[in-house]
Protein backbone atom coordinates (compact mmCIF):
# COMPACT_ATOMS: atom_id res chain seq x y z
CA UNK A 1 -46.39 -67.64 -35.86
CA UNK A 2 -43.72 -66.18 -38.45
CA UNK A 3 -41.60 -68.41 -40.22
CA UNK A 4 -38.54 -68.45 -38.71
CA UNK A 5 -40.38 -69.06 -35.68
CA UNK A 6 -42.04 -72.27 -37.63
CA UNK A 7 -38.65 -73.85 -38.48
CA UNK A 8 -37.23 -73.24 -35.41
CA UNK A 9 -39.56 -74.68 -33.55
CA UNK A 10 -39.20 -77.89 -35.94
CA UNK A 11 -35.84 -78.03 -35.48
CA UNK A 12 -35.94 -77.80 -31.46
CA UNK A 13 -38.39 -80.64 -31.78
CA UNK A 14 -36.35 -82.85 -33.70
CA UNK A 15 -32.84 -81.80 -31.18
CA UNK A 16 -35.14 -82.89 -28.60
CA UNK A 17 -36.06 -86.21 -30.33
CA UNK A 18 -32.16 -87.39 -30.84
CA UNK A 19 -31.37 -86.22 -26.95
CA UNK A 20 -34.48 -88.76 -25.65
CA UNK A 21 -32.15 -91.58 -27.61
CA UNK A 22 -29.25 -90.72 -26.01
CA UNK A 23 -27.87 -88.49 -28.69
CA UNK A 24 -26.21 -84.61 -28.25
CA UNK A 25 -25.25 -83.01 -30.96
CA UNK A 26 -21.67 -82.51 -31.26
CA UNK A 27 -21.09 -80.93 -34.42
CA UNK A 28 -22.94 -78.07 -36.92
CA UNK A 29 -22.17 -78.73 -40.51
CA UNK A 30 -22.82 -75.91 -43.11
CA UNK A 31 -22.76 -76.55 -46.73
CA UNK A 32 -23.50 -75.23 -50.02
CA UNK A 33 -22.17 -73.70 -53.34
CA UNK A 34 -21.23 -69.91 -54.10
CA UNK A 35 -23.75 -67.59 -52.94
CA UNK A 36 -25.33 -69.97 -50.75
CA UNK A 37 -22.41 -71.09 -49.17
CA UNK A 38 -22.23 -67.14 -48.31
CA UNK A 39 -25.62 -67.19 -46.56
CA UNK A 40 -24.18 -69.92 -44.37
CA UNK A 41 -21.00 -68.12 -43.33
CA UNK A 42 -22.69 -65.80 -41.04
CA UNK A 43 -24.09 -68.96 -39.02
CA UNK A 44 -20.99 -70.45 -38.98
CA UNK A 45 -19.04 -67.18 -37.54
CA UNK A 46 -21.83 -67.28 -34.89
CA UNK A 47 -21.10 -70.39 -33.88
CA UNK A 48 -17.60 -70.74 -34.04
CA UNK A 49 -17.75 -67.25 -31.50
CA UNK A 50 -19.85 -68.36 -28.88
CA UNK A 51 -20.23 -72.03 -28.78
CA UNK A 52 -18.08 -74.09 -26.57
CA UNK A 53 -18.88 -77.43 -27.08
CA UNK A 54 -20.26 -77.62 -30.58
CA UNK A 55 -17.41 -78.04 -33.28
CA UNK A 56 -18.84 -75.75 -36.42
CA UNK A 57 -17.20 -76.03 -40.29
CA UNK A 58 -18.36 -74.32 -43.26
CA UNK A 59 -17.87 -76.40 -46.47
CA UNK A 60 -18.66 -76.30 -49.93
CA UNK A 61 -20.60 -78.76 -51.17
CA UNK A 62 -17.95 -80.87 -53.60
CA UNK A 63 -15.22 -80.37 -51.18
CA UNK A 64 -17.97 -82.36 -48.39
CA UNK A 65 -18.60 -84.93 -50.70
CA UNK A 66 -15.02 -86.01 -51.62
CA UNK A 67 -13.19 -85.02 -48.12
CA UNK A 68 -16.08 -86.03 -45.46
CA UNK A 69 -14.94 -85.10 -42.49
CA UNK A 70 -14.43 -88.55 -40.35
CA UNK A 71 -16.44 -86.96 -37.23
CA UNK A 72 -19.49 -86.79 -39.74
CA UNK A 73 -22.56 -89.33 -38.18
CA UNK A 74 -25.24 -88.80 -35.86
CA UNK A 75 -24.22 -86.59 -33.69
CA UNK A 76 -24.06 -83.86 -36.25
CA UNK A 77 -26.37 -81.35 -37.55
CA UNK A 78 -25.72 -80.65 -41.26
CA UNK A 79 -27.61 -77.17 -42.69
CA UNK A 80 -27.57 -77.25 -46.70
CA UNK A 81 -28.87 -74.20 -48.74
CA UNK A 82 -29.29 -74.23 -52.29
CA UNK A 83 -31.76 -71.61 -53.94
CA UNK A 84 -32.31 -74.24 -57.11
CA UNK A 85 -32.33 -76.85 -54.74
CA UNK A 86 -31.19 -79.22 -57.84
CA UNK A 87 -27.65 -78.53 -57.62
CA UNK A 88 -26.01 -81.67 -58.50
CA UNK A 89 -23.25 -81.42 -55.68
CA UNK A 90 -25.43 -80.28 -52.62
CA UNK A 91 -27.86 -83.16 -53.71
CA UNK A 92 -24.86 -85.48 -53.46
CA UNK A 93 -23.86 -84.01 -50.16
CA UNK A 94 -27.17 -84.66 -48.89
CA UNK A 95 -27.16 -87.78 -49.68
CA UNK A 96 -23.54 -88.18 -47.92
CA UNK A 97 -25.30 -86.74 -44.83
CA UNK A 98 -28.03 -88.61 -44.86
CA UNK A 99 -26.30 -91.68 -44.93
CA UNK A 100 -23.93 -90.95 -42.00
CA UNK A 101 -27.28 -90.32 -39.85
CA UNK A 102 -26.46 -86.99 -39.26
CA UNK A 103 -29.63 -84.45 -38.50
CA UNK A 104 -30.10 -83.17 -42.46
CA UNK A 105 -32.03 -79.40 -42.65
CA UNK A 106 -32.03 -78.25 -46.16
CA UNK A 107 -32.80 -74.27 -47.33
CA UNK A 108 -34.30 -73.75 -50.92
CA UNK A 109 -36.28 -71.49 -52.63
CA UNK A 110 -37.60 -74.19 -55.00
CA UNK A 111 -40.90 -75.97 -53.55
CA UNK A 112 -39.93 -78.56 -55.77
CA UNK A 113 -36.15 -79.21 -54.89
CA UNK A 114 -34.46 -82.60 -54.93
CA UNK A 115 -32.77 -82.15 -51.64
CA UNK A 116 -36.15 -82.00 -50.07
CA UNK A 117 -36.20 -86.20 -50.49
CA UNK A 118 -33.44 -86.42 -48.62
CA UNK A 119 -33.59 -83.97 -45.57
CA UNK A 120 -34.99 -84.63 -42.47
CA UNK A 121 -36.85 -80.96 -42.41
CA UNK A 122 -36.82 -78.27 -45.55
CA UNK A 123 -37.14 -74.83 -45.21
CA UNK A 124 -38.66 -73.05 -48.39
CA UNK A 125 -37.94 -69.22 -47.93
CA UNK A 126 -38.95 -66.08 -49.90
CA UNK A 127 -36.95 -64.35 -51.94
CA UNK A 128 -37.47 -60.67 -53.82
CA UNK A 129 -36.78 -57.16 -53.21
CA UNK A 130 -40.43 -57.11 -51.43
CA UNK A 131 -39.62 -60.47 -49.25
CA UNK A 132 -38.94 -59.84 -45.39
CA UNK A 133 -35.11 -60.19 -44.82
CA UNK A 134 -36.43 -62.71 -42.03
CA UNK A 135 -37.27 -65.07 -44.24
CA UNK A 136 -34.50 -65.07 -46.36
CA UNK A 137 -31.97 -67.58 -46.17
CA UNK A 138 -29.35 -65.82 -44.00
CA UNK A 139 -31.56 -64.90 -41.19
CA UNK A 140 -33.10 -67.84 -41.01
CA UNK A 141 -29.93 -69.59 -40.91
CA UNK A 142 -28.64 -67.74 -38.21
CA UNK A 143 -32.29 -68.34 -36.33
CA UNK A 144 -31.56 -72.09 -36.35
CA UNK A 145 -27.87 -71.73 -35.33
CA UNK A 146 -29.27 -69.76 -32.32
CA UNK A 147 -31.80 -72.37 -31.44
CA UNK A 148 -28.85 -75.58 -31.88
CA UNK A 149 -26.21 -73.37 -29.40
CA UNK A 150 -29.46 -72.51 -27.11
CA UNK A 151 -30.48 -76.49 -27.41
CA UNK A 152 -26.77 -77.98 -26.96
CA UNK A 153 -25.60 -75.02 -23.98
CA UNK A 154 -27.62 -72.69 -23.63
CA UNK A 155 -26.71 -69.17 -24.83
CA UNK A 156 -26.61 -66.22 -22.64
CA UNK A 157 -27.72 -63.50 -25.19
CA UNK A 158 -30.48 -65.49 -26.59
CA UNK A 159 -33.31 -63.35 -26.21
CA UNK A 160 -31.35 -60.65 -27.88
CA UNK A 161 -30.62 -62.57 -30.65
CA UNK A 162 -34.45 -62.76 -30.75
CA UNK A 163 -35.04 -59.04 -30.37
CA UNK A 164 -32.66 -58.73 -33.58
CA UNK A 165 -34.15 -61.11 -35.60
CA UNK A 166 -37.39 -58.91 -35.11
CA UNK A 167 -35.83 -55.76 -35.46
CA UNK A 168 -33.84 -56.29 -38.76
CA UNK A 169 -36.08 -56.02 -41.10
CA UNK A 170 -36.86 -52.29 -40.44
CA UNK A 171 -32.84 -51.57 -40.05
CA UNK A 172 -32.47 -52.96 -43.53
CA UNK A 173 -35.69 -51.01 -45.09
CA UNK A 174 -34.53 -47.64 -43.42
CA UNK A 175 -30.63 -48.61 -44.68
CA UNK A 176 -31.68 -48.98 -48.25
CA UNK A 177 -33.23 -45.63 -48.65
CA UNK A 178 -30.43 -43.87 -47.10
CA UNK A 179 -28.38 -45.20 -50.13
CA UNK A 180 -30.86 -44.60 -52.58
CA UNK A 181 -28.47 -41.76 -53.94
CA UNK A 182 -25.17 -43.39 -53.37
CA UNK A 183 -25.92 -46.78 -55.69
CA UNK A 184 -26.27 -44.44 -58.50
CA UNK A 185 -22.98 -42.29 -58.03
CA UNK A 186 -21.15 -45.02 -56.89
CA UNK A 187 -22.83 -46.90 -60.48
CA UNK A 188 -21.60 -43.44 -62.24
CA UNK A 189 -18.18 -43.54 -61.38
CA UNK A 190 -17.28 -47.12 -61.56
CA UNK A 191 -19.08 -48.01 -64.82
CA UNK A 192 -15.99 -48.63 -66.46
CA UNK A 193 -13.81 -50.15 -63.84
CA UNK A 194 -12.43 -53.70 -64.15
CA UNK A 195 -11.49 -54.70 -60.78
CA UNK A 196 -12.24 -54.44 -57.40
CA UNK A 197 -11.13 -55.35 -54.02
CA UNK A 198 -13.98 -56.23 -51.39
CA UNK A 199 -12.89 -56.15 -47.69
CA UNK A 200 -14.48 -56.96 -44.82
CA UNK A 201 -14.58 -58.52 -41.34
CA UNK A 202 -16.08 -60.46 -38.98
CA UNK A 203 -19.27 -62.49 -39.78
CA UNK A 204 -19.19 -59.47 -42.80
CA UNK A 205 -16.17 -61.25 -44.60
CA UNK A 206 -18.42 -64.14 -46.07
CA UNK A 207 -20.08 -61.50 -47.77
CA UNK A 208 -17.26 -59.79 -49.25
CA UNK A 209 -16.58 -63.03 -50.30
CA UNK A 210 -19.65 -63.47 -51.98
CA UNK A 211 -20.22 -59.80 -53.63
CA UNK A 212 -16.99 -60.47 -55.44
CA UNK A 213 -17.79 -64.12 -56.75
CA UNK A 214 -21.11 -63.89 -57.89
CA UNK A 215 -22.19 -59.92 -58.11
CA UNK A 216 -19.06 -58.75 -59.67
CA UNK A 217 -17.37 -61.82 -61.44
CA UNK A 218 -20.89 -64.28 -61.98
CA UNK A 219 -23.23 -61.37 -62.70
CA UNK A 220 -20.86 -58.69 -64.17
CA UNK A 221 -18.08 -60.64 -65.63
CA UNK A 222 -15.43 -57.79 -64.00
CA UNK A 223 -12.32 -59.25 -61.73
CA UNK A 224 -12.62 -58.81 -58.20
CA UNK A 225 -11.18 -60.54 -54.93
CA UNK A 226 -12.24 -60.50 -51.18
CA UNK A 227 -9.15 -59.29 -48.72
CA UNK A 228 -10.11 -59.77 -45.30
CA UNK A 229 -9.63 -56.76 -43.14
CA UNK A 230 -7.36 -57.67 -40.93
CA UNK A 231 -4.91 -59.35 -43.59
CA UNK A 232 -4.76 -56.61 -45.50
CA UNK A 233 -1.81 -55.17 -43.87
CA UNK A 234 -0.18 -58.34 -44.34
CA UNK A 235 0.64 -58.17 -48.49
CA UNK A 236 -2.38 -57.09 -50.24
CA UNK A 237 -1.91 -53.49 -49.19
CA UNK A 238 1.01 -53.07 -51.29
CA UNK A 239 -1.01 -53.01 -54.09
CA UNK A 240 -2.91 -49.97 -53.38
CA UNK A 241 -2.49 -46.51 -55.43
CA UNK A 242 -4.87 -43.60 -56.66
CA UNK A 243 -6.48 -45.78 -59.46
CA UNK A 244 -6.67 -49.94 -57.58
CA UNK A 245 -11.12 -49.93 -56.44
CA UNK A 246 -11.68 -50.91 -52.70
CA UNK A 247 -15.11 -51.82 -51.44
CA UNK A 248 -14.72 -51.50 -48.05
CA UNK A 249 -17.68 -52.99 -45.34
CA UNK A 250 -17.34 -51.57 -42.04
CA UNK A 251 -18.98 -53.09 -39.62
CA UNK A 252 -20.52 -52.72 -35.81
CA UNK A 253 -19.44 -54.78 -33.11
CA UNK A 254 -16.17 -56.47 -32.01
CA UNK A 255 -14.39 -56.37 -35.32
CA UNK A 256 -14.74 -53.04 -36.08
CA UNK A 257 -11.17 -51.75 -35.47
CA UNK A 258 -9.94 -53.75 -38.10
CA UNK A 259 -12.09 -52.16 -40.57
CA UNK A 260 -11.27 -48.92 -39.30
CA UNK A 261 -7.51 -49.59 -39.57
CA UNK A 262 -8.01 -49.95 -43.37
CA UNK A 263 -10.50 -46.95 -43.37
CA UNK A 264 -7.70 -45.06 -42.04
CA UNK A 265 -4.98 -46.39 -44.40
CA UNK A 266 -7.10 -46.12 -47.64
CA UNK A 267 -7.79 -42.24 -46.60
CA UNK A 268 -3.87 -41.91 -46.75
CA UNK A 269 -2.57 -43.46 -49.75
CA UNK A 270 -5.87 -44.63 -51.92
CA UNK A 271 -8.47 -42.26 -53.84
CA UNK A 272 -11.12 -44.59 -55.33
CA UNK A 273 -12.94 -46.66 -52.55
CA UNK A 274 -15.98 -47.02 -51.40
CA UNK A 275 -17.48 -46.99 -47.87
CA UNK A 276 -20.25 -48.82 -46.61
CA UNK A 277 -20.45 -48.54 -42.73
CA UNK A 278 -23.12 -50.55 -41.44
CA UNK A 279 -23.10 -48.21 -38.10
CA UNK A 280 -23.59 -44.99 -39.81
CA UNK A 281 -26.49 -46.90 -41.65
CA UNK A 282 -28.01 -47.82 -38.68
CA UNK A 283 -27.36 -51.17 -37.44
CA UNK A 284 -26.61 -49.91 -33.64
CA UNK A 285 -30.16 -49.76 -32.56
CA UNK A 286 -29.95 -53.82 -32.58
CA UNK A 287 -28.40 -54.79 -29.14
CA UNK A 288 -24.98 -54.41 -28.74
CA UNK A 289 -23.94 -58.15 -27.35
CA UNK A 290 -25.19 -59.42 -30.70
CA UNK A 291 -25.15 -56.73 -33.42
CA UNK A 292 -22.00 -57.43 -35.27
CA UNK A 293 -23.61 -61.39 -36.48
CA UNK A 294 -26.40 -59.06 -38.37
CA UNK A 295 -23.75 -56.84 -40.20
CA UNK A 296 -24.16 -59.15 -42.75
CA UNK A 297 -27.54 -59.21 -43.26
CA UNK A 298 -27.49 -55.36 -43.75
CA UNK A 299 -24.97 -55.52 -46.15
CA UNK A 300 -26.65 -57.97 -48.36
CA UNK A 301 -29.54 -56.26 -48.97
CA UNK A 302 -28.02 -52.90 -49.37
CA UNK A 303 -25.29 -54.70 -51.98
CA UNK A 304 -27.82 -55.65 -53.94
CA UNK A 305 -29.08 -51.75 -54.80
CA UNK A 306 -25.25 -51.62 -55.82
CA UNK A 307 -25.20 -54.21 -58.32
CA UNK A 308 -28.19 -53.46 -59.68
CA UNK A 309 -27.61 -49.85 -60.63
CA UNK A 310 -23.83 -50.93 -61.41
CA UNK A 311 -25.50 -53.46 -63.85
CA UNK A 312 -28.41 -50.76 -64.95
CA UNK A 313 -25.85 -48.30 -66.26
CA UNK A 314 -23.69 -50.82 -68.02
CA UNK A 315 -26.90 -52.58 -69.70
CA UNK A 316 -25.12 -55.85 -68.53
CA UNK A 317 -28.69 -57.72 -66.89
CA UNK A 318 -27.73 -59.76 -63.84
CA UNK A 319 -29.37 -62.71 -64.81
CA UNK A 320 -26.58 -62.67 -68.41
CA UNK A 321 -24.08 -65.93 -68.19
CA UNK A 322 -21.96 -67.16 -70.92
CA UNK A 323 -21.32 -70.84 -68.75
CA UNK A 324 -23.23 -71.12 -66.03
CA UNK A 325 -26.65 -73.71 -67.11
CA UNK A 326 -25.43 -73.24 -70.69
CA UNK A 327 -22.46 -75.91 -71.37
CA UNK A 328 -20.99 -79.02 -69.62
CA UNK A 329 -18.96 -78.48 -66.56
């Protein structure tokens, strides 16, 4: 039994549990901080496509704890992820769940995290660049959104989903050496660049999201700012010339013509972006009815070979922070 299979056969048990007492879930909760919060997003696109009963929102942790949504009780599943699993405001939101009754299942990579003390099932995942993308946060999340919708409806491409989950891993490792060459041109010619636009789509935006806020801004101190794709023609395009940086993620599956619309656009009137296509990297051998919710997985992993030679050739270390776990905030 792998370990997605493990925690989602825990959490079935326990959805099980609450519907012999009379209790359906009525409501996913997904919460965390930064990049977290950017593992979640992909579950929370998931759901908010093809659920029709189950009300999904994707908060960050603070914002939970000081605006808790009323509906918030036992009815709700609540899915926390924090890699320190000490976080001062996901321990508080925890706690906030916890309280309400709500079904609390906490992600960490710490085996000794405080949120653990207060969940009603935690999930301790891998992480490294020789960990299976299965058991990283992400996938797993999206594993237990699957089995919720399957538990609460039923969900017609379930065992798709499933074939997905298997088949990602390989995708990602075949991905990855395809851009073995690109990371370092791409870490060539933007050494020296300042800011950058990320856009994106789909369950994809999250992570354009993320790749600006913590692998340009946290772990490069450089300005950059997630567009999504299809707002792009609605202000932020005005900006672009031969010298504003675009990051664009293209991905596979329903969403894809918006990408392509600012592919087209940014071949017209731009001269330094950068394309990663998650189709021409291989994603379509996944089934189609399901593909474009592991877009984001792909880019992730393939992301991170970005930042680190953008970081290499710049001598700026990822791990370097001037604030963050060094003064009061």
């Amino acid at each position: 039994m792998n370990s997605i299979t493990l925690h989602t056969k825990a959490l079935v048990k326990m959805l099980k549990a609450r519907a012999k007492e009379g209790v359906q879930m009525s409501e996913v909760f997904l919460v965390a901080c930064g990049g977290s919060l950017v593992d979640l997003y992909p579950g929370k696109f998931f759901l908010g496509s093809e659920s029709c009963l189950l009300r999904t929102d994707l908060y960050t942790a603070n914002e939970f704890v000081h605006a808790v949504p009323k509906v918030l009780g036992e009815r709700s599943v609540v899915i926390f992820c924090s890699h320190s699993g000490i976080t001062p405001e996901i321990v508080e939101a925890v706690k906030v769940a916890k309280a309400a009754g709500s079904l609390t299942v906490s992600l960490t990579h710490n085996k000794s995290s405080d949120i653990a003390a207060f969940s009603d099932y935690n999930v301790v995942y891998e992480w490294g660049d020789e960990s299976s993308v299965q058991n990283n946060p992400m996938a797993i999340t999206l594993a237990l959104c699957l089995e919720i919708l399957q538990h609460s409806e039923g969900y017609v491409n379930y065992h798709e989903f499933q074939e997905a989950l298997l088949k990602i891993d390989d995708v990602v490792a075949a991905a990855r050496k395809k851009v073995g060459a690109r990371v370092l041109t791409f870490a060539e010619t933007y050494q020296n660049e300042k800011m950058f636009y990320i856009l994106s789509s789909g369950a994809s935006y999250g992570h354009a999201y993320g790749f600006a806020i913590c692998s340009l801004m946290e772990m490069q101190w450089l300005h950059a700012s997630a567009i999504h794709s299809g707002e792009f023609f609605h202000g932020p395009f005005e900006v672009t010339d031969k010298k504003t940086n675009f990051i664009l993620l293209v991905n596979e599956g329903r969403t894809r013509p918006l990408d392509e619309r600012v592919l087209a656009f940014l071949k017209s009137y731009a001269k330094n972006y950068v394309v990663i296509d998650a189709k021409e990297l291989g994603i379509g051998v996944l089934p189609e009815s399901v593909v474009e919710f592991f877009n984001p997985v792909l880019f992730y992993s393939v992301l991170c070979d970005y930042r680190e030679a953008l970081a290499n050739i710049r001598n700026h270390p990822l791990e370097t922070r001037r604030y963050m776990g060094k003064v009061e905030y």
